[in-house]
PDB file of N, CA and C in Angstrom:
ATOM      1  N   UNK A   1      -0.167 -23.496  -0.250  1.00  0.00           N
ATOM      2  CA  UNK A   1      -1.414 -22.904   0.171  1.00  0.00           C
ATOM      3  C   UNK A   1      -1.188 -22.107   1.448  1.00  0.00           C
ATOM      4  N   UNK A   2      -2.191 -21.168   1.666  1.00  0.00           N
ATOM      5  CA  UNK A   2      -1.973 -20.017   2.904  1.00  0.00           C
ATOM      6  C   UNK A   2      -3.017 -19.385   2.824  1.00  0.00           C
ATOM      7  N   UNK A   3      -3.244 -19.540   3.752  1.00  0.00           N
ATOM      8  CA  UNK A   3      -4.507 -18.746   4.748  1.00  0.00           C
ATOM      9  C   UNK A   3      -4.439 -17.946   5.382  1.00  0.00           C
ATOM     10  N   UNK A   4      -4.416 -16.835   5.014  1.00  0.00           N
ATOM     11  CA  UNK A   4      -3.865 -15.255   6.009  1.00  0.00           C
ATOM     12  C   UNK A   4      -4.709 -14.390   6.367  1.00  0.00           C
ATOM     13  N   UNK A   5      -4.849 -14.369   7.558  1.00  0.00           N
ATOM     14  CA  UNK A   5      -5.853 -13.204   8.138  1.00  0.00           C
ATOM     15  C   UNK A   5      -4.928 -12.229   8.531  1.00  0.00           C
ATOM     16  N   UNK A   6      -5.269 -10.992   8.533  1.00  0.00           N
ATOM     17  CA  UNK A   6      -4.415  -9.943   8.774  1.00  0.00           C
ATOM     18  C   UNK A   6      -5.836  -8.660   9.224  1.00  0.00           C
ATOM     19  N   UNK A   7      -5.528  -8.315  10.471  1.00  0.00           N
ATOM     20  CA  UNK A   7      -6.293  -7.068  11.454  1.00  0.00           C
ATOM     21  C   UNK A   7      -7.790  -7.064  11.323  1.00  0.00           C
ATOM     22  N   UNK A   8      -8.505  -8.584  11.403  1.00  0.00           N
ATOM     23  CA  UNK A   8      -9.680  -9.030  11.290  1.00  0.00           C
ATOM     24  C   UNK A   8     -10.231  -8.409  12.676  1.00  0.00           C
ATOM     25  N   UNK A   9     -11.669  -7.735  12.388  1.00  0.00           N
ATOM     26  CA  UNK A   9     -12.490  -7.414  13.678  1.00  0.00           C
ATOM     27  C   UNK A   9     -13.764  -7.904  13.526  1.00  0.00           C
ATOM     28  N   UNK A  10     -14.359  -8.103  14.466  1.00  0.00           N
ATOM     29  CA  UNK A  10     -15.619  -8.247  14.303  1.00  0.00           C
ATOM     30  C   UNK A  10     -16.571  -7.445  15.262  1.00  0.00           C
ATOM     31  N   UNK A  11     -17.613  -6.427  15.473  1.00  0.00           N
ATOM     32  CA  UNK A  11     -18.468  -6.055  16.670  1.00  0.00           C
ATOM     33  C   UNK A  11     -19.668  -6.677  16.829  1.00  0.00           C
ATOM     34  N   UNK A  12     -20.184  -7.050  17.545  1.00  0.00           N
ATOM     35  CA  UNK A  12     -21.995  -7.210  17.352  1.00  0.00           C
ATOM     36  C   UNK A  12     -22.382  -6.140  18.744  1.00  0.00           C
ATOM     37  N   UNK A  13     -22.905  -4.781  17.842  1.00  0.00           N
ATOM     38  CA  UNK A  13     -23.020  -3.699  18.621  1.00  0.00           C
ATOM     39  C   UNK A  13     -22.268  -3.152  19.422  1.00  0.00           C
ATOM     40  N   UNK A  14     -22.056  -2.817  20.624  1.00  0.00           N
ATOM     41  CA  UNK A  14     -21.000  -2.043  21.419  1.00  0.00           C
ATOM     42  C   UNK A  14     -19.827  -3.665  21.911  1.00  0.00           C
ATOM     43  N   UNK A  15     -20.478  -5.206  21.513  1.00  0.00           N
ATOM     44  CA  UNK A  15     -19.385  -6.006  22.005  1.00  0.00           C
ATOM     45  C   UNK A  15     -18.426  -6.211  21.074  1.00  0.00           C
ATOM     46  N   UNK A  16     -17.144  -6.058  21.182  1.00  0.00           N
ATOM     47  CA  UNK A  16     -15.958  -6.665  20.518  1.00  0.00           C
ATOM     48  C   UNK A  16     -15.523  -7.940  20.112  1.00  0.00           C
ATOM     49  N   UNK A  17     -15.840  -8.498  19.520  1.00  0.00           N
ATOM     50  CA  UNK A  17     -15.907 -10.202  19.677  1.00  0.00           C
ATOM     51  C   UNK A  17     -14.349 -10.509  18.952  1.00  0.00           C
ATOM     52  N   UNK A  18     -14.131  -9.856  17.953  1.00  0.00           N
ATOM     53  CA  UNK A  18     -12.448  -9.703  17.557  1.00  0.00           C
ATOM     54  C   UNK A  18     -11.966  -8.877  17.387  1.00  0.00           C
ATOM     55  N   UNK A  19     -11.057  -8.234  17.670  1.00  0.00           N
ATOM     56  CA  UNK A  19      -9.941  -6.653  17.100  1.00  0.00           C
ATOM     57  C   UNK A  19      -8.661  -7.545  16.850  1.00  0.00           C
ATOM     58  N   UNK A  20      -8.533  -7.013  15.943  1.00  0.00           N
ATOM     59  CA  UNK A  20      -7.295  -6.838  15.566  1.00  0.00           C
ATOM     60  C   UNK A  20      -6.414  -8.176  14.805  1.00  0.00           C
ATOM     61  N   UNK A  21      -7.323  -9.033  14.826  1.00  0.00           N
ATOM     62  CA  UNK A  21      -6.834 -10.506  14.965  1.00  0.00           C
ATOM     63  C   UNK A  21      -6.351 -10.718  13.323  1.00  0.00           C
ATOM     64  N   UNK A  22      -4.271 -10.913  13.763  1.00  0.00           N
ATOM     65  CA  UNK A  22      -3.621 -11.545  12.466  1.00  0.00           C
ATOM     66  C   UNK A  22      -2.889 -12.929  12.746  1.00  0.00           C
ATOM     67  N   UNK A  23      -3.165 -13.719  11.713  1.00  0.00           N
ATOM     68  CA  UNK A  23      -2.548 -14.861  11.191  1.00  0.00           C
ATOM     69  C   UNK A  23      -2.298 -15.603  10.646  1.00  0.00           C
ATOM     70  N   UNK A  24      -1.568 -16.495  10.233  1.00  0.00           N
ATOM     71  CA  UNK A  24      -1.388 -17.270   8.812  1.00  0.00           C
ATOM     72  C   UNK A  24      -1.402 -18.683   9.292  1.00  0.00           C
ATOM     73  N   UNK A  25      -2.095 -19.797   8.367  1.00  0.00           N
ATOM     74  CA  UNK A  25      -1.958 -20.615   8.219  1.00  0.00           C
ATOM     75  C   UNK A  25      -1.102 -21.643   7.614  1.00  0.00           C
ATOM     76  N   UNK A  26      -0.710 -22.156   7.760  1.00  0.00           N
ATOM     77  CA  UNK A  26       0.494 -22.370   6.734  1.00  0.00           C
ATOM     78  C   UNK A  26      -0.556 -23.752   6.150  1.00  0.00           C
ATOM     79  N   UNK A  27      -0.422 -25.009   5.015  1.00  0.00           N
ATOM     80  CA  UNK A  27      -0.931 -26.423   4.795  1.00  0.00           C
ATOM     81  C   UNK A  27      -1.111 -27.463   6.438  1.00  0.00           C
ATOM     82  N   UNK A  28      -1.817 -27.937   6.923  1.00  0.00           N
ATOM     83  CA  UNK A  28      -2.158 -28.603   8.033  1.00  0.00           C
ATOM     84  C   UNK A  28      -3.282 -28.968   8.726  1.00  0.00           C
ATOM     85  N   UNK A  29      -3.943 -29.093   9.810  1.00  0.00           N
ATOM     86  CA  UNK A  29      -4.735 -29.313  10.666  1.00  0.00           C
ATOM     87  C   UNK A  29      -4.426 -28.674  11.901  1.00  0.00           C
ATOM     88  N   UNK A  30      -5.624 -27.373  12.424  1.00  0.00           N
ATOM     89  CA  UNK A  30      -5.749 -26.802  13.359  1.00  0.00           C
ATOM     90  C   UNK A  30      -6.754 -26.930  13.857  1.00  0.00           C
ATOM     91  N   UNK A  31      -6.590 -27.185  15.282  1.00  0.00           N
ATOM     92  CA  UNK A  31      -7.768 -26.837  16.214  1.00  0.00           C
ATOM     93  C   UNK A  31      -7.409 -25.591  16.942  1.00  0.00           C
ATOM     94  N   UNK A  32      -8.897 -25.125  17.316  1.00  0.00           N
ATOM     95  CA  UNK A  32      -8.892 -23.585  17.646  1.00  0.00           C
ATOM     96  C   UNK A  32      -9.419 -23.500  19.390  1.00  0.00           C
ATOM     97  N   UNK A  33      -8.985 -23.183  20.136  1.00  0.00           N
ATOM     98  CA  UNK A  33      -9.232 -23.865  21.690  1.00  0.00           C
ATOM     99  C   UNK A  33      -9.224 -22.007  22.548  1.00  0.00           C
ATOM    100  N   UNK A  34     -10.264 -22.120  23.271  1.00  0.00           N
ATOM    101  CA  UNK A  34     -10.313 -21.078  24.442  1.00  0.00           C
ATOM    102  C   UNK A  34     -11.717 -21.171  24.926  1.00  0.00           C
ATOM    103  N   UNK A  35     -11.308 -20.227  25.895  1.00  0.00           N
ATOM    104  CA  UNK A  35     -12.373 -19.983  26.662  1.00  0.00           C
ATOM    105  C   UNK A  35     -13.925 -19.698  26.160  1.00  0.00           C
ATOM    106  N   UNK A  36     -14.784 -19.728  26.793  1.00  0.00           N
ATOM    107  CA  UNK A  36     -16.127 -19.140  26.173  1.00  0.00           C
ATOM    108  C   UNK A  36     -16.159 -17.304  25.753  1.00  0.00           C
ATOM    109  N   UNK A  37     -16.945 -17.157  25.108  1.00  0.00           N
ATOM    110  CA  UNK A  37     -16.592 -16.236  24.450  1.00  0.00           C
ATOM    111  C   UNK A  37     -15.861 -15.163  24.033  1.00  0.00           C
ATOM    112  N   UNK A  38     -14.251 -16.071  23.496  1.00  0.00           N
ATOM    113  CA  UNK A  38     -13.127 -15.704  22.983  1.00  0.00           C
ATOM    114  C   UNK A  38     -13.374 -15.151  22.135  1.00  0.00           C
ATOM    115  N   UNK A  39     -14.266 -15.733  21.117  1.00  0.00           N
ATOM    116  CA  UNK A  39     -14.016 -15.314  19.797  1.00  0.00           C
ATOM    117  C   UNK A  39     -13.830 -16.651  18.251  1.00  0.00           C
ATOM    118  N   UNK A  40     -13.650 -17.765  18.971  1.00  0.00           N
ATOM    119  CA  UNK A  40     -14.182 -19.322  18.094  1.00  0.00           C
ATOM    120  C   UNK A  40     -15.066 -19.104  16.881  1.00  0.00           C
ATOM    121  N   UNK A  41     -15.617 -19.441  17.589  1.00  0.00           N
ATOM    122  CA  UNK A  41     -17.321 -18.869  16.597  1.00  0.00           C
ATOM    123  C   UNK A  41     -17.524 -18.143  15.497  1.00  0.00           C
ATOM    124  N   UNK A  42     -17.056 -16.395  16.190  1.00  0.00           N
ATOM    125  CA  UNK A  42     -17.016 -16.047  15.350  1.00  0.00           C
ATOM    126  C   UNK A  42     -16.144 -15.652  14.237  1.00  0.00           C
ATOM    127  N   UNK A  43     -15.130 -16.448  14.890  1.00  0.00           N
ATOM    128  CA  UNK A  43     -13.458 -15.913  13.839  1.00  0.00           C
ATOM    129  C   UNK A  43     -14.289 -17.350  12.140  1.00  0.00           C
ATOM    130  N   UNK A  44     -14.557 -18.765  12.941  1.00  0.00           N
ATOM    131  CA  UNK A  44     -14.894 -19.904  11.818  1.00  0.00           C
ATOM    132  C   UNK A  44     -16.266 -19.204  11.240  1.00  0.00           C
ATOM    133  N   UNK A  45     -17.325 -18.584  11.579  1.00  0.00           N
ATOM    134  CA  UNK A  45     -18.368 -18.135  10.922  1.00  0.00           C
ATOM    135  C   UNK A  45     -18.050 -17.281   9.898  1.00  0.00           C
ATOM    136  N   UNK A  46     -16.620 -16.276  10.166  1.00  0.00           N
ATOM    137  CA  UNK A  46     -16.331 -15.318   9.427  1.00  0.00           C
ATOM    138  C   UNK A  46     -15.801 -15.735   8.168  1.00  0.00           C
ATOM    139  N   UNK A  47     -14.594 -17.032   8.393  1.00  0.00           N
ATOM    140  CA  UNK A  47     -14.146 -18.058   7.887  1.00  0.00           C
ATOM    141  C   UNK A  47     -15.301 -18.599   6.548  1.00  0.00           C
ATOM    142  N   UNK A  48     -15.852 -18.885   6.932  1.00  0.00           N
ATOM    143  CA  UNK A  48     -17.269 -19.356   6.497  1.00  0.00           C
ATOM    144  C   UNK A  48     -18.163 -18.520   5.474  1.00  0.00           C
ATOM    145  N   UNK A  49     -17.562 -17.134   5.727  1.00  0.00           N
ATOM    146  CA  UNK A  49     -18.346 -16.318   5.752  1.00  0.00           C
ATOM    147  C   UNK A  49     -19.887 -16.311   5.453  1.00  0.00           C
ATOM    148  N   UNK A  50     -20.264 -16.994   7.168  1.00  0.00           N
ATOM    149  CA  UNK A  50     -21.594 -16.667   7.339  1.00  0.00           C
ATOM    150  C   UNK A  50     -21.860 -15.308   7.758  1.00  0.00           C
ATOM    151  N   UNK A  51     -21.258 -14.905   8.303  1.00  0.00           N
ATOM    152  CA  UNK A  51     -21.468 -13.243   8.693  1.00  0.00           C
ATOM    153  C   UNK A  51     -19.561 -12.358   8.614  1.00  0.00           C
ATOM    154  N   UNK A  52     -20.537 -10.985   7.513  1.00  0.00           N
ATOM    155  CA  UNK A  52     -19.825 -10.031   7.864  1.00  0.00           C
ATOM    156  C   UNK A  52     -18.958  -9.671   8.527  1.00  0.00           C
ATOM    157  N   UNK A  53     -17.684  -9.367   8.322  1.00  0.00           N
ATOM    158  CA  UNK A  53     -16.499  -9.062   9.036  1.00  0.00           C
ATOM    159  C   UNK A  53     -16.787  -7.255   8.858  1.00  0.00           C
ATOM    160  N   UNK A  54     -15.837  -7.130  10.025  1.00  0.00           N
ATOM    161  CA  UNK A  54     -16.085  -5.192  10.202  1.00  0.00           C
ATOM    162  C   UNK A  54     -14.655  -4.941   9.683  1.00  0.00           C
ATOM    163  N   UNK A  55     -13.960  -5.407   9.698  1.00  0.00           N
ATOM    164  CA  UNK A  55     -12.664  -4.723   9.447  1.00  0.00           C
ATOM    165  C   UNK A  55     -11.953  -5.946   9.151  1.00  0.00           C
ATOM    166  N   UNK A  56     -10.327  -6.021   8.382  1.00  0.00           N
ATOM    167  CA  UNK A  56     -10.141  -6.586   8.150  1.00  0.00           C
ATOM    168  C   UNK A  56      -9.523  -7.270   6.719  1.00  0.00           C
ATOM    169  N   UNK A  57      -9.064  -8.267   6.759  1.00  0.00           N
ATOM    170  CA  UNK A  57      -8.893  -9.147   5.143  1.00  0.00           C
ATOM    171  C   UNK A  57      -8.468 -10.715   5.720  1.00  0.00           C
ATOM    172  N   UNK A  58      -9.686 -11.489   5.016  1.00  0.00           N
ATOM    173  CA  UNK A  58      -9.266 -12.686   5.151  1.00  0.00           C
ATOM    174  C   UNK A  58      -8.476 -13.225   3.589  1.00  0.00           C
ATOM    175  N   UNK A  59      -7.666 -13.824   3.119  1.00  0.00           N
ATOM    176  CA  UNK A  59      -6.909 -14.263   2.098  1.00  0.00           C
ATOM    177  C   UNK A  59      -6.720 -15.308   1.614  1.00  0.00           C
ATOM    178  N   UNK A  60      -6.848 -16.369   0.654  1.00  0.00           N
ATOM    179  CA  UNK A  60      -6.141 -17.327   0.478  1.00  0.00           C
ATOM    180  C   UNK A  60      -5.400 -17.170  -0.947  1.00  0.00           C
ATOM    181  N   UNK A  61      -4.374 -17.684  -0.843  1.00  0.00           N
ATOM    182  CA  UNK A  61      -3.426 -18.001  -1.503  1.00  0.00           C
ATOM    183  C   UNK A  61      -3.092 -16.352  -1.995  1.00  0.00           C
ATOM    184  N   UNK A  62      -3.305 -15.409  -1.389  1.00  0.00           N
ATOM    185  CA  UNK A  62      -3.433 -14.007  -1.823  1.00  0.00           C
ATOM    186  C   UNK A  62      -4.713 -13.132  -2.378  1.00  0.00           C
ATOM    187  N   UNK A  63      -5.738 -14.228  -2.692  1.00  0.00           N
ATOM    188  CA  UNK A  63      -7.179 -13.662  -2.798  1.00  0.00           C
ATOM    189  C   UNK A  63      -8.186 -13.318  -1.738  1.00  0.00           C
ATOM    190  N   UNK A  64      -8.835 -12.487  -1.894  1.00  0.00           N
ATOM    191  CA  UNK A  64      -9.790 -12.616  -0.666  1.00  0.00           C
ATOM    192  C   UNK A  64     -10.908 -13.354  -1.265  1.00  0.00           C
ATOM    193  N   UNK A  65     -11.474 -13.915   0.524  1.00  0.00           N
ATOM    194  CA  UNK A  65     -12.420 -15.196   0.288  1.00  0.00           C
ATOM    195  C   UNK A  65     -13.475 -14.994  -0.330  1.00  0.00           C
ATOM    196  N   UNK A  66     -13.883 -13.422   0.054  1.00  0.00           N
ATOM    197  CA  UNK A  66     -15.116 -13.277  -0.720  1.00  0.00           C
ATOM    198  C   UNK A  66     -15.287 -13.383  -2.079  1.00  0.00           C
ATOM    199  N   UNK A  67     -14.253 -12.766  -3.162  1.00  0.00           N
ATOM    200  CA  UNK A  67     -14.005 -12.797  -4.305  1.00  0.00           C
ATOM    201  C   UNK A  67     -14.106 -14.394  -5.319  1.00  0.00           C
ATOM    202  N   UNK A  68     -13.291 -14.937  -4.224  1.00  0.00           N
ATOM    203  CA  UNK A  68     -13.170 -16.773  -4.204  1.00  0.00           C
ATOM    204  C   UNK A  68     -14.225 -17.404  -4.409  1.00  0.00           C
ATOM    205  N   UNK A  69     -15.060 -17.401  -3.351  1.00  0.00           N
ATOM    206  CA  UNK A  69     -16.474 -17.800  -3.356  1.00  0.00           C
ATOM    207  C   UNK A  69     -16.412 -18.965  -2.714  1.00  0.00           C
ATOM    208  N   UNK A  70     -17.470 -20.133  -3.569  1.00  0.00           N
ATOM    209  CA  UNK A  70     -17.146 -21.445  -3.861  1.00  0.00           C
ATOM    210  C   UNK A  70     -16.085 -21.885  -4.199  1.00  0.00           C
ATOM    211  N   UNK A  71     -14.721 -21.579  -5.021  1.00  0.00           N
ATOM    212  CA  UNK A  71     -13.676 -22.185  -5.262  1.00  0.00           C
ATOM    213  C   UNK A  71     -12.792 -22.158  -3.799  1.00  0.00           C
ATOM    214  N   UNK A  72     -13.138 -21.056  -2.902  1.00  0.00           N
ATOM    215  CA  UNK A  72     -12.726 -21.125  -1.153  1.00  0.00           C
ATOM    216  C   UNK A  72     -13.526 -22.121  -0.791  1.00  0.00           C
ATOM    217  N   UNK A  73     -14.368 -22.218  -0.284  1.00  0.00           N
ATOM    218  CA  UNK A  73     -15.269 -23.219   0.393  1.00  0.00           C
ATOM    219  C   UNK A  73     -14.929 -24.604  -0.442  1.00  0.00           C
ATOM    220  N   UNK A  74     -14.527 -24.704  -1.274  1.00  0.00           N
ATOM    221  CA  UNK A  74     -14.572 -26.616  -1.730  1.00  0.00           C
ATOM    222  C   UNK A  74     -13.426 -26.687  -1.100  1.00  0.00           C
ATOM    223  N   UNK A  75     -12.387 -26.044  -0.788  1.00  0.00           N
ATOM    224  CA  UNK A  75     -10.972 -26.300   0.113  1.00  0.00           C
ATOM    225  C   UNK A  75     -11.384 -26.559   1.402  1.00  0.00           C
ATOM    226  N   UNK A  76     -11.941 -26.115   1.648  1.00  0.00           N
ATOM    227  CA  UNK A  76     -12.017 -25.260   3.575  1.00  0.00           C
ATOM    228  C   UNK A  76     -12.862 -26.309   4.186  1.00  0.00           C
ATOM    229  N   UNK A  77     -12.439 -27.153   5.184  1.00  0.00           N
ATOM    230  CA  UNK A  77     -13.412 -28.835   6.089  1.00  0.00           C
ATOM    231  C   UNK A  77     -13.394 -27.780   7.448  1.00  0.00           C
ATOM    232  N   UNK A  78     -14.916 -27.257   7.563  1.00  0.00           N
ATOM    233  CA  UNK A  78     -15.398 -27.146   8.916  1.00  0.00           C
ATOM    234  C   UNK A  78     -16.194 -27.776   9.688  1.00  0.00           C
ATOM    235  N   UNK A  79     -15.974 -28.722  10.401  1.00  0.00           N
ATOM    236  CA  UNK A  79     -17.224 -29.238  11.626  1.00  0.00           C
ATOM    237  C   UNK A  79     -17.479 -28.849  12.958  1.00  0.00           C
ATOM    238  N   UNK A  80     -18.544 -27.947  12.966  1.00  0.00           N
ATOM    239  CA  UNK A  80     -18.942 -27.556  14.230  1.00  0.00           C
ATOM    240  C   UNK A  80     -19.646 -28.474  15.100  1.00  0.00           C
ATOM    241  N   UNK A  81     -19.259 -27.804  16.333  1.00  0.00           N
ATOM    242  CA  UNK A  81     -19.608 -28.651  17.558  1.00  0.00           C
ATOM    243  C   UNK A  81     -21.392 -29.073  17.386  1.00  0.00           C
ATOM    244  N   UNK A  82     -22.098 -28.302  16.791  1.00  0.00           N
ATOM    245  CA  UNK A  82     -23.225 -28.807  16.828  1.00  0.00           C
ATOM    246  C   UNK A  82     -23.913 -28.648  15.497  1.00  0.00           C
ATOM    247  N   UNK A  83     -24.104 -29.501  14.650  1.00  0.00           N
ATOM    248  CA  UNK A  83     -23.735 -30.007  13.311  1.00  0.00           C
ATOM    249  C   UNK A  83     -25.535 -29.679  12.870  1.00  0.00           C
ATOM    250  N   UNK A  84     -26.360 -30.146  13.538  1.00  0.00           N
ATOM    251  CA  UNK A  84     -27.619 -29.958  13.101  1.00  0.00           C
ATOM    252  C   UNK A  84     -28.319 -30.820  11.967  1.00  0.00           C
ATOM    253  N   UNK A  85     -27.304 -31.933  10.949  1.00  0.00           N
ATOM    254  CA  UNK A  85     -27.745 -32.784  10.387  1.00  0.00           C
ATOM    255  C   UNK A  85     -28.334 -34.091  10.628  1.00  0.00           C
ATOM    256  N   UNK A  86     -28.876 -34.243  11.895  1.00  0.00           N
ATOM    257  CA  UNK A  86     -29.248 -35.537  12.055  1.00  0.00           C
ATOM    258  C   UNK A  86     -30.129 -35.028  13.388  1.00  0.00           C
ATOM    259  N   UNK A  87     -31.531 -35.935  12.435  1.00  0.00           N
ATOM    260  CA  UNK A  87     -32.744 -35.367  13.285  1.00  0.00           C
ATOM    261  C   UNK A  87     -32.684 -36.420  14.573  1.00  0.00           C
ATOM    262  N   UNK A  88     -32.431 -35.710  15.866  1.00  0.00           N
ATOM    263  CA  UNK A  88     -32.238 -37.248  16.618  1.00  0.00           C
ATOM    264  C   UNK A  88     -33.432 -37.486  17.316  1.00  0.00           C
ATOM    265  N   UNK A  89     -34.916 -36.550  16.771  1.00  0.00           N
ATOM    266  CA  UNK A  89     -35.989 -37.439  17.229  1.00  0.00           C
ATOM    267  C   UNK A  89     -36.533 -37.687  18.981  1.00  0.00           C
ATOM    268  N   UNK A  90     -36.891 -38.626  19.477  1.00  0.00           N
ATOM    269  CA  UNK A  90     -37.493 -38.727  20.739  1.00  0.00           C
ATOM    270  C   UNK A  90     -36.189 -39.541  21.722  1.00  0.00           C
ATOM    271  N   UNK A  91     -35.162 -39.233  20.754  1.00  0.00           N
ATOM    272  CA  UNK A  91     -33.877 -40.200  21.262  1.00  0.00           C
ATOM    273  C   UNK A  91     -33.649 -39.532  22.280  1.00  0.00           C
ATOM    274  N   UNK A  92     -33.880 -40.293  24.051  1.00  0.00           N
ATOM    275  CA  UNK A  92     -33.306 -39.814  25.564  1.00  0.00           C
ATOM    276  C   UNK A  92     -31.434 -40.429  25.428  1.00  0.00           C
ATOM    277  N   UNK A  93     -30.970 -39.410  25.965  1.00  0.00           N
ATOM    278  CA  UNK A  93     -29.567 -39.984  26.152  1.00  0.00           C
ATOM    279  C   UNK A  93     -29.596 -40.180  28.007  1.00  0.00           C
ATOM    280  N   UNK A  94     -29.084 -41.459  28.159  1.00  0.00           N
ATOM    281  CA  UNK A  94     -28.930 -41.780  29.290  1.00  0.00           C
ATOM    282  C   UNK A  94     -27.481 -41.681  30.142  1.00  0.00           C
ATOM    283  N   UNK A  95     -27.503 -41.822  31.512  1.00  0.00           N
ATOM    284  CA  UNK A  95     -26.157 -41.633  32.204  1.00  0.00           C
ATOM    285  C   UNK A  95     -25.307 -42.719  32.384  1.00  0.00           C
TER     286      UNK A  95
END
């Protein structure tokens, strides 16, 4: 299995949020680590494809994801930092 991004961009209006961005995955577990608005977000959303890529090809196994569909996504384990499935209600978190 392989996961290849190759000269992925993304804009939201005049900001650049990715240019140019290539790489391959090889079979494993990655975490994706930087600063605030590196580009996280929206490289796994693209991943995801919750939103539109501007340029670009994301790939697996030599297909692109879009084409894939659902047979991409039953592979692909994303958990974001803020998950939104669990109503937590009048719950105070304390110090």
């Amino acid at each position: 299995m392989e996961l290849k991004i190759e000269h992925l961009t993304k804009c939201y209006g005049d900001l650049v949020a990715l240019r140019d961005l290539s790489i391959t995955f090889a079979p494993g577990i990655y975490g994706i680590l930087g600063a605030n608005g590196a580009g996280k977000s929206t490289l796994m959303n693209l991943l995801t494809d919750n939103i539109k890529r501007d340029g670009g090809s994301i790939r697996f196994n030599g297909e692109d994801i879009l084409k894939l569909g659902n047979r991409f996504r039953a592979v692909l384990g994303y958990m974001p930092q803020q998950q939104g499935i669990y109503d937590h209600g009048d719950i105070q978190q304390k110090c």
